[in-house]
C-alpha atoms as a PDB file:
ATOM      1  CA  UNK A   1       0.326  18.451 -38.309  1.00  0.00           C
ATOM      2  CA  UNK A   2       3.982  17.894 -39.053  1.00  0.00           C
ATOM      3  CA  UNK A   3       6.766  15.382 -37.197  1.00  0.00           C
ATOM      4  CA  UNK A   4      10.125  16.913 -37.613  1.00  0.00           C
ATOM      5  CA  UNK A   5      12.202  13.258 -38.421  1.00  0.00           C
ATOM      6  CA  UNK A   6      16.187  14.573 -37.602  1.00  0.00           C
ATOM      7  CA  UNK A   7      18.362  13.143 -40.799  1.00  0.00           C
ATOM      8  CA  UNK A   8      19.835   9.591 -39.881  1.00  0.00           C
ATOM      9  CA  UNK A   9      23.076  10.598 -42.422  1.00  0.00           C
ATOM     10  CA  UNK A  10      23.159   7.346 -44.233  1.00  0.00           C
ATOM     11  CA  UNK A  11      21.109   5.922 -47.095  1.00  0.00           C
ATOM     12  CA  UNK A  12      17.916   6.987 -48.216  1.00  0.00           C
ATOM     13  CA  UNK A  13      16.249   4.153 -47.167  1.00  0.00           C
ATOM     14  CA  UNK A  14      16.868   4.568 -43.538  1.00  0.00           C
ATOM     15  CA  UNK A  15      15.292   7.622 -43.542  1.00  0.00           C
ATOM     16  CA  UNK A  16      12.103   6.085 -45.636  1.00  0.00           C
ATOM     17  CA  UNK A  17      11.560   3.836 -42.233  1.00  0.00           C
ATOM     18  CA  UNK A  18      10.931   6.130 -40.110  1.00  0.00           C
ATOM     19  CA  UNK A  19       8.580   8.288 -42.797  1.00  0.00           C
ATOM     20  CA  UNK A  20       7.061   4.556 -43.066  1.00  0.00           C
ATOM     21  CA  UNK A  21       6.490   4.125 -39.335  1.00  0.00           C
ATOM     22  CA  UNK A  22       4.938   7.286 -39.102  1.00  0.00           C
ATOM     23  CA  UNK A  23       2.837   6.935 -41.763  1.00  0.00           C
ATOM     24  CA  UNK A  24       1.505   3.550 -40.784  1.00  0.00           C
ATOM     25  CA  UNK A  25       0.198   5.207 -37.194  1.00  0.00           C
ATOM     26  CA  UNK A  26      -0.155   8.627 -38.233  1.00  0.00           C
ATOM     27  CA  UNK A  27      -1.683   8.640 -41.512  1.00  0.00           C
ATOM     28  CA  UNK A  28      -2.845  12.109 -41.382  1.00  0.00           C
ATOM     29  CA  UNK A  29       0.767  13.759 -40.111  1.00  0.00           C
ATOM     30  CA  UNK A  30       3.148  14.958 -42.550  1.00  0.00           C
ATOM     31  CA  UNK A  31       7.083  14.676 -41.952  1.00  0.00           C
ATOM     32  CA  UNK A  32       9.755  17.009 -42.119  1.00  0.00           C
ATOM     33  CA  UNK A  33      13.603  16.332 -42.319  1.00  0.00           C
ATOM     34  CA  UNK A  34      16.030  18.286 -39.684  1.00  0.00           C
ATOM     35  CA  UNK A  35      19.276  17.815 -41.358  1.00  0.00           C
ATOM     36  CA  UNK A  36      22.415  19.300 -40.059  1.00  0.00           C
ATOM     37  CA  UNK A  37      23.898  18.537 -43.970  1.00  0.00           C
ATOM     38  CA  UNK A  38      20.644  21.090 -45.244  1.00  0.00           C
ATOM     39  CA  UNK A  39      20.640  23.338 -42.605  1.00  0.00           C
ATOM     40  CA  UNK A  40      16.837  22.992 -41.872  1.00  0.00           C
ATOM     41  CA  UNK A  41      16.986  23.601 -38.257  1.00  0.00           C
ATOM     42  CA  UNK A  42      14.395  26.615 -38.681  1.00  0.00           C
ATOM     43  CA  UNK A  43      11.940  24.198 -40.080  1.00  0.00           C
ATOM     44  CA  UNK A  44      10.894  22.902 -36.101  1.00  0.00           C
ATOM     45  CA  UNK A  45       9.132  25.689 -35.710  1.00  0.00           C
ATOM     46  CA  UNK A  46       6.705  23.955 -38.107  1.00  0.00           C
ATOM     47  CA  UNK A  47       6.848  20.729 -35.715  1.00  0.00           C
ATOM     48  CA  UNK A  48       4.207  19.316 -33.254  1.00  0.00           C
ATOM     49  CA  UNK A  49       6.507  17.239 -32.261  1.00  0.00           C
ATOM     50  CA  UNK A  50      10.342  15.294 -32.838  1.00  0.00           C
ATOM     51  CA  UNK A  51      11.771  11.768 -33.508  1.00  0.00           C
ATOM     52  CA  UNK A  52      15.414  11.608 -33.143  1.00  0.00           C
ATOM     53  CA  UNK A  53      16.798   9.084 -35.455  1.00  0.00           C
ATOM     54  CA  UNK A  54      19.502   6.577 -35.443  1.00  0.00           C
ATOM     55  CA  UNK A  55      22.718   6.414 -36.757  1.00  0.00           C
ATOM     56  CA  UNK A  56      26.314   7.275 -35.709  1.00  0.00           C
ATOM     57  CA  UNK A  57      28.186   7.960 -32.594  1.00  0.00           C
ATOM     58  CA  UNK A  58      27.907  11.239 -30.733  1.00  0.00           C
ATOM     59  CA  UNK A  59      31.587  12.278 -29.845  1.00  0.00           C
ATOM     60  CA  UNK A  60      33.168  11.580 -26.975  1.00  0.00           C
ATOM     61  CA  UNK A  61      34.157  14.698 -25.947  1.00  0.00           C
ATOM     62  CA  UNK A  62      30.419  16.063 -25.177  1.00  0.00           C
ATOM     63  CA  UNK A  63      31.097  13.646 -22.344  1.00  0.00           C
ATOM     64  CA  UNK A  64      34.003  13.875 -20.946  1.00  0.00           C
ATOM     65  CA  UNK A  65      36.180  11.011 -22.472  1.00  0.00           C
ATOM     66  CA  UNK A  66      37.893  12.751 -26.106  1.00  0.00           C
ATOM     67  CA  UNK A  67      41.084  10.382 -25.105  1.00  0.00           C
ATOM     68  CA  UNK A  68      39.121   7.300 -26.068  1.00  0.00           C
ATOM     69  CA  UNK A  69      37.604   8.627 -29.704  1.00  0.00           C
ATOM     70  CA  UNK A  70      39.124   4.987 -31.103  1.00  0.00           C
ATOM     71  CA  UNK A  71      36.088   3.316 -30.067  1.00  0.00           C
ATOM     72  CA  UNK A  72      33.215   5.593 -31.630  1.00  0.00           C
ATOM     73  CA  UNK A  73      32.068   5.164 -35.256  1.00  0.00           C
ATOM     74  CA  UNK A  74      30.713   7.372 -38.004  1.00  0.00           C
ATOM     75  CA  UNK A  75      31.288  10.376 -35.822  1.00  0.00           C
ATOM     76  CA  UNK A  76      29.919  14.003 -36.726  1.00  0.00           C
ATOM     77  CA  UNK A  77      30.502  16.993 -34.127  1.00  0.00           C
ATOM     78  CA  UNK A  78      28.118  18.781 -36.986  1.00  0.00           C
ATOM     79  CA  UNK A  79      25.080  16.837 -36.230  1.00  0.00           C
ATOM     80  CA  UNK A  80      26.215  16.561 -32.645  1.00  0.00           C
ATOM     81  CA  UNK A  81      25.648  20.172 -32.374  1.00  0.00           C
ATOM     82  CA  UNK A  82      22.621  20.554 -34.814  1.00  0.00           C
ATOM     83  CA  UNK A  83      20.874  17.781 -32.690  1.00  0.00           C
ATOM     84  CA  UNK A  84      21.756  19.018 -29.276  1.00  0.00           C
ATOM     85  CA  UNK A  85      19.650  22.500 -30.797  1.00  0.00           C
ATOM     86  CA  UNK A  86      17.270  20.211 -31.446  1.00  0.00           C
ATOM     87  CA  UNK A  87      16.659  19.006 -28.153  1.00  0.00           C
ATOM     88  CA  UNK A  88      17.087  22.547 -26.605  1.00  0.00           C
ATOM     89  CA  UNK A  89      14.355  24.088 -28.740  1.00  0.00           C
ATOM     90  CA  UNK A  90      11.762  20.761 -28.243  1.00  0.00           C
ATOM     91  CA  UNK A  91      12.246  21.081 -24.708  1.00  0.00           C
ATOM     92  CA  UNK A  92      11.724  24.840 -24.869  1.00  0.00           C
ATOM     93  CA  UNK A  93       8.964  24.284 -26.993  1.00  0.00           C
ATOM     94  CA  UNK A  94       7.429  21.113 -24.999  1.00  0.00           C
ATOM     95  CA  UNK A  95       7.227  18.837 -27.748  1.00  0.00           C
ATOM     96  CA  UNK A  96       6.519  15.201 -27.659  1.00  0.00           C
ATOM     97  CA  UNK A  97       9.744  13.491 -28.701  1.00  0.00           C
ATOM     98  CA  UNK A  98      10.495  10.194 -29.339  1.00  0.00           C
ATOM     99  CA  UNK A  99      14.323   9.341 -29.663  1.00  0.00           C
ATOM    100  CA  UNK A 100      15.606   5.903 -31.037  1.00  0.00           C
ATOM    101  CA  UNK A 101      19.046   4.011 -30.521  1.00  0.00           C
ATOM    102  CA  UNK A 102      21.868   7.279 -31.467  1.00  0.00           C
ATOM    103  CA  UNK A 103      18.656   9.916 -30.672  1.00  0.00           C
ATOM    104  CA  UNK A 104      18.541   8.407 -27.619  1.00  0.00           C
ATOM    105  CA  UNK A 105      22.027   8.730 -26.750  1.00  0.00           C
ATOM    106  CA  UNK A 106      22.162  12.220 -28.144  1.00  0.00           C
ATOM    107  CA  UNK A 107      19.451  13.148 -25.800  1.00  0.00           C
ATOM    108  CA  UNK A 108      20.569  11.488 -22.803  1.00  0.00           C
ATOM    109  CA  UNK A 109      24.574  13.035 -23.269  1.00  0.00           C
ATOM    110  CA  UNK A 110      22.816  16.621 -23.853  1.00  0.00           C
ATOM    111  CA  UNK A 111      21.329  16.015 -20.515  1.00  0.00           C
ATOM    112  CA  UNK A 112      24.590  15.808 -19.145  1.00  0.00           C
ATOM    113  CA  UNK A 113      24.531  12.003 -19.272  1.00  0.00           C
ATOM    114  CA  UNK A 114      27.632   9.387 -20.087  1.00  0.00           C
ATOM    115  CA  UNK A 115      27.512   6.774 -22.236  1.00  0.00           C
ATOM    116  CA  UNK A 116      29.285   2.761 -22.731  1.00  0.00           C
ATOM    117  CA  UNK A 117      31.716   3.709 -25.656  1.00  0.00           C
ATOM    118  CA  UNK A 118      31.521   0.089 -26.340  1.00  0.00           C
ATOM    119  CA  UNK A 119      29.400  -2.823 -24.979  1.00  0.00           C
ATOM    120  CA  UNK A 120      31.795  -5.688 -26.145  1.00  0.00           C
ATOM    121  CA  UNK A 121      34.611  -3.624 -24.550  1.00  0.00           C
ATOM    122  CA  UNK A 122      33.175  -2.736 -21.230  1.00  0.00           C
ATOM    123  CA  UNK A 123      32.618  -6.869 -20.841  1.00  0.00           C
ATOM    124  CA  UNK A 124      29.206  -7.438 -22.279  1.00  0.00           C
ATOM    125  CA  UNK A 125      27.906  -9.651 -24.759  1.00  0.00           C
ATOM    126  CA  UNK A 126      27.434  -7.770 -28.493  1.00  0.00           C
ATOM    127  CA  UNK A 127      24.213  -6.127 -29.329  1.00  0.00           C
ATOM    128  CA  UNK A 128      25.655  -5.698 -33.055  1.00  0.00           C
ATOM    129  CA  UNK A 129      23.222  -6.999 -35.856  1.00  0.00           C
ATOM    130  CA  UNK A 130      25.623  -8.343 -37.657  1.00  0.00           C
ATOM    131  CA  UNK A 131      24.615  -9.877 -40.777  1.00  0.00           C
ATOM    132  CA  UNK A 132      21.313 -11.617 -39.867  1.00  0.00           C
ATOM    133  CA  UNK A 133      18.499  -9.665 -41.120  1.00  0.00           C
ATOM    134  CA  UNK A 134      16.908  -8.852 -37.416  1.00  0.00           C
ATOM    135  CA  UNK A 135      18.233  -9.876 -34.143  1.00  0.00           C
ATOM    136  CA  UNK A 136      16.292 -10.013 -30.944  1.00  0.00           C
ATOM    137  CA  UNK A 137      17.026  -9.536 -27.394  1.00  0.00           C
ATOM    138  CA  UNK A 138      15.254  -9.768 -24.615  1.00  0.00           C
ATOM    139  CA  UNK A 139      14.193  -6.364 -22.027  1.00  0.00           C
ATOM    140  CA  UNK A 140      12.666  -6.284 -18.581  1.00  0.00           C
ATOM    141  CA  UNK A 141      10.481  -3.040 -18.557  1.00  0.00           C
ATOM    142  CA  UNK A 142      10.430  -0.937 -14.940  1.00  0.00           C
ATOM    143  CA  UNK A 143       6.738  -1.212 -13.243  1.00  0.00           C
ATOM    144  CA  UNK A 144       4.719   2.042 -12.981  1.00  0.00           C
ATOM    145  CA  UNK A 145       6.961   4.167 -15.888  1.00  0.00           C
ATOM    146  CA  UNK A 146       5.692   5.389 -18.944  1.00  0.00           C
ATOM    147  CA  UNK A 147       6.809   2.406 -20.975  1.00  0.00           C
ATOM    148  CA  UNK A 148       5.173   0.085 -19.013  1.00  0.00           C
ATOM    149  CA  UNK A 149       1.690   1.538 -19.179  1.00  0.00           C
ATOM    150  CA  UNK A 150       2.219   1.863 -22.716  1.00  0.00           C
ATOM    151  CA  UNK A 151       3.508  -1.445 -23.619  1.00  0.00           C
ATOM    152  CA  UNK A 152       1.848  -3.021 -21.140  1.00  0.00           C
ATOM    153  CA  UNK A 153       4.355  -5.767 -20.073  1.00  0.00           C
ATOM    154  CA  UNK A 154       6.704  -6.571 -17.600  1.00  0.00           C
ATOM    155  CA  UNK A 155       9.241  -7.818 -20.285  1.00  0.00           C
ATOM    156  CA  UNK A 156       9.734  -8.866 -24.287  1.00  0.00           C
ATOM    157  CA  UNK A 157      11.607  -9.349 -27.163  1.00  0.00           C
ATOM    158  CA  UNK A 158      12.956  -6.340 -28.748  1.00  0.00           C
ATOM    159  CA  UNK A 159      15.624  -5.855 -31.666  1.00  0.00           C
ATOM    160  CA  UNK A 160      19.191  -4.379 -31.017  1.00  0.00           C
ATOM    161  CA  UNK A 161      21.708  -2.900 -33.665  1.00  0.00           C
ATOM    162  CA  UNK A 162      23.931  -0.863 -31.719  1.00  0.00           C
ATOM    163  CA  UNK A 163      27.722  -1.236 -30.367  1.00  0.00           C
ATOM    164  CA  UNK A 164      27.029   2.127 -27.312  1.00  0.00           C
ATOM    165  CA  UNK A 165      24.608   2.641 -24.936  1.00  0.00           C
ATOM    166  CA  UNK A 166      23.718   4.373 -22.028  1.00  0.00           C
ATOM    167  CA  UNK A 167      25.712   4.617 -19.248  1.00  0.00           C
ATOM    168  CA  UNK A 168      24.731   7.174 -16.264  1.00  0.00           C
ATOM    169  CA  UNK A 169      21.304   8.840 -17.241  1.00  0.00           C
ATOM    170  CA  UNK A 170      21.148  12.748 -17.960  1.00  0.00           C
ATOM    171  CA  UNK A 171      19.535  15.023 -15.651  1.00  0.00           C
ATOM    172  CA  UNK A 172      15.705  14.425 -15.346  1.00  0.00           C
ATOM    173  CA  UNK A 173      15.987  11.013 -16.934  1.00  0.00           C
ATOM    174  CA  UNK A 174      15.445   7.413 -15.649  1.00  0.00           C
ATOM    175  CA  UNK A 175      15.871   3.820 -16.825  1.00  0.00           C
ATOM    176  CA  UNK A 176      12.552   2.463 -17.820  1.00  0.00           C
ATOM    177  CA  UNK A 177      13.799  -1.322 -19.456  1.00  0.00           C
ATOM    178  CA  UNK A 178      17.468  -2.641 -19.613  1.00  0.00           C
ATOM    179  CA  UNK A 179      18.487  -5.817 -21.548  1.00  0.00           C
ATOM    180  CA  UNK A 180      18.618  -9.366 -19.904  1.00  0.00           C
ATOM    181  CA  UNK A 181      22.090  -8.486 -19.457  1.00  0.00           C
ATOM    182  CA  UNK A 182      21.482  -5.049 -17.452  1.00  0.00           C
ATOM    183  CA  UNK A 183      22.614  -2.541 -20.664  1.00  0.00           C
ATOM    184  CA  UNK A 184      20.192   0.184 -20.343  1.00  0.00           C
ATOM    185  CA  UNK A 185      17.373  -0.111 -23.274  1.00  0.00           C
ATOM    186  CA  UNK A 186      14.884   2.470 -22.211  1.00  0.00           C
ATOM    187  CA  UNK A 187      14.832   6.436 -20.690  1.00  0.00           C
ATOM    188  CA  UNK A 188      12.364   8.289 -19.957  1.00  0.00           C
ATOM    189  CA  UNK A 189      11.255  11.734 -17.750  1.00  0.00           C
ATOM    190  CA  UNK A 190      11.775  11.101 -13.684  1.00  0.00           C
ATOM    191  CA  UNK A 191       9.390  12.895 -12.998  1.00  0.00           C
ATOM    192  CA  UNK A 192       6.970  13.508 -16.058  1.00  0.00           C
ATOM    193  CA  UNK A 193       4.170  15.381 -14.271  1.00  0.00           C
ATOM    194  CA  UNK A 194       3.367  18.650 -15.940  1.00  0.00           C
ATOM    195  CA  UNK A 195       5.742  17.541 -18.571  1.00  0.00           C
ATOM    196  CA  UNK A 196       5.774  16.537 -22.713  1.00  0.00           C
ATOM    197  CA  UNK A 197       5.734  12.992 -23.631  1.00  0.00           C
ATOM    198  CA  UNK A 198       9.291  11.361 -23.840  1.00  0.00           C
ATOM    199  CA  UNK A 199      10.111   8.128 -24.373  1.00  0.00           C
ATOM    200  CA  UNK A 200      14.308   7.576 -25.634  1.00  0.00           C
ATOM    201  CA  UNK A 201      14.580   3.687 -26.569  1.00  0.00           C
ATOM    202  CA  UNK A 202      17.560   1.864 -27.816  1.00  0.00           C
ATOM    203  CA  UNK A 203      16.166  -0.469 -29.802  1.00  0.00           C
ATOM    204  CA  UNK A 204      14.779   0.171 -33.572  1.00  0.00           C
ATOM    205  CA  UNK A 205      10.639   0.044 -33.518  1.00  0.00           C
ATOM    206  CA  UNK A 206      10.708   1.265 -37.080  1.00  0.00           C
ATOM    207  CA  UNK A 207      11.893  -1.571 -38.509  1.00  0.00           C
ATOM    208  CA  UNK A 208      10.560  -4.065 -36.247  1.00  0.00           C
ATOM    209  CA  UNK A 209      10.135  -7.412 -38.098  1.00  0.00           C
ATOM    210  CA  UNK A 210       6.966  -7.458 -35.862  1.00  0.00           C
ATOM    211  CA  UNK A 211       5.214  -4.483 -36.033  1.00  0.00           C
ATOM    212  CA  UNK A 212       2.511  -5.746 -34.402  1.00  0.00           C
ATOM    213  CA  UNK A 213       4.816  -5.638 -31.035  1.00  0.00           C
ATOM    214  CA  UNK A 214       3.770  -3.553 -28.338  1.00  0.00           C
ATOM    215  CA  UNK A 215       7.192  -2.342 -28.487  1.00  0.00           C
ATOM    216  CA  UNK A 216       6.595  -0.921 -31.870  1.00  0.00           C
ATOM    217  CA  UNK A 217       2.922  -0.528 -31.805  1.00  0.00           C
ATOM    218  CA  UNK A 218       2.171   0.463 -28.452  1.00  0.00           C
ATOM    219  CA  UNK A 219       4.767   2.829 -28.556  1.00  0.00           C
ATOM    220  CA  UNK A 220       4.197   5.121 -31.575  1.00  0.00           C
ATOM    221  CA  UNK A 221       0.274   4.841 -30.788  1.00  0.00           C
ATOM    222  CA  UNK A 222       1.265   6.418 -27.583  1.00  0.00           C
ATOM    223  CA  UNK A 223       3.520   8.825 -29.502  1.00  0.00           C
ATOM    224  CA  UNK A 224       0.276   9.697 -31.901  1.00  0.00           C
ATOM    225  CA  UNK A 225      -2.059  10.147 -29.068  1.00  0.00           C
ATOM    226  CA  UNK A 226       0.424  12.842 -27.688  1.00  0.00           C
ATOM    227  CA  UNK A 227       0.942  14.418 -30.529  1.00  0.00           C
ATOM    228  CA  UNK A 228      -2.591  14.733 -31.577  1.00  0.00           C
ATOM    229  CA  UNK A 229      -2.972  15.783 -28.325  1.00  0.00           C
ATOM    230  CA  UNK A 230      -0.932  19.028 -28.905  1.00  0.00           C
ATOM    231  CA  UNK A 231      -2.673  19.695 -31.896  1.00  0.00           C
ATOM    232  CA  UNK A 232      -5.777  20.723 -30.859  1.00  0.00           C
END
């Protein structure tokens, strides 16, 4: 039983979250690091199933707009290409896959998808951090989606820590929440009959101040349940 966690690139406390978040809901599951920087690709075929982490920009240039690379940050075609692999072989594979904030931008622009280079620049208000510990926003969640079941709410308060989002969903995909100010929050499958669970969020539920949320809880119980699912 083994949840391949794909390397966030940045401290190694980011990475303990999502080992933490896992472990809280999934005592039993063991993790494994897919790192583009340790070339550990092979080690998905030891997976059940995938969480694609957080962390920099994908490049413009998977979709379509190289002219404007000014207004990405922390860029790495490596793990752009390592993590579109990724996706390919889960898919292949019909894993369960959870993707958060960058994972589920990756995901959505190797689905042929676009993506706001920059909120504050395309006119909307910041959904930065900044330097407050945990800031909140508020989501309106799409009735009858995956999401909804699982959360089981028509809206709520979820954190934010991101400067891109999505812009046109990827083939197969469609907007399950979007912020109080219409930036998409939530993907997930279209249609999802006959396939894997999929959720891509673009908020953080690993770090949650409120992990009792149903956008934390709710969410990686569902996760579990799907992945315990495959296992037996």
């Amino acid at each position: 039983m083994v949840i391949g966690i794909t390397d966030p690139m940045r401290d190694e406390a980011t990475y303990a979250n999502y080992v933490a978040f896992v472990k809280r809901w999934m005592p039993g599951a063991k993790t494994q690091m897919l790192s583009c920087v340790t070339g550990t690709f092979s080690e998905i075929e030891r997976c059940q199933a995938v969480i694609l982490s957080g962390g920099g920009d994908v490049h413009p240039k998977f979709y379509g707009v190289e002219e404007q690379t000014d207004l990405a940050k922390e860029v790495s075609i490596g793990r752009d290409l390592f993590e579109f692999d990724i996706i390919r072989e889960l898919m292949e594979r019909r894993l369960p896959a959870l993707a958060i904030c960058r994972g589920t931008q990756v995901f959505n622009v190797a689905m042929g998808g676009t993506l706001i280079l920059d909120i504050e620049a395309a006119g909307f208000a910041s959904h930065r951090r900044g330097d407050v510990p945990e800031r909140l926003h508020g989501v309106r969640v799409v009735e009858g989606t995956l999401l909804h079941t699982t959360v089981g709410k028509a809206s709520g308060m979820v954190n934010t820590s991101h400067h891109q989002a999505v812009e046109t969903p990827g083939r197969g995909l469609a907007v399950s929440a979007r912020s109080d100010d219409n930036i998409i929050e939530a993907l997930e499958w279209a249609e999802p009959a006959g396939k894997p669970f999929l959720l891509l969020l673009q908020w953080h539920p690993e770090r949650m101040t409120d992990s009792a949320s149903p956008f934390a809880k709710n969410i990686m119980k569902k996760f579990a349940a799907a992945f315990a699912a495959g296992t037996t």
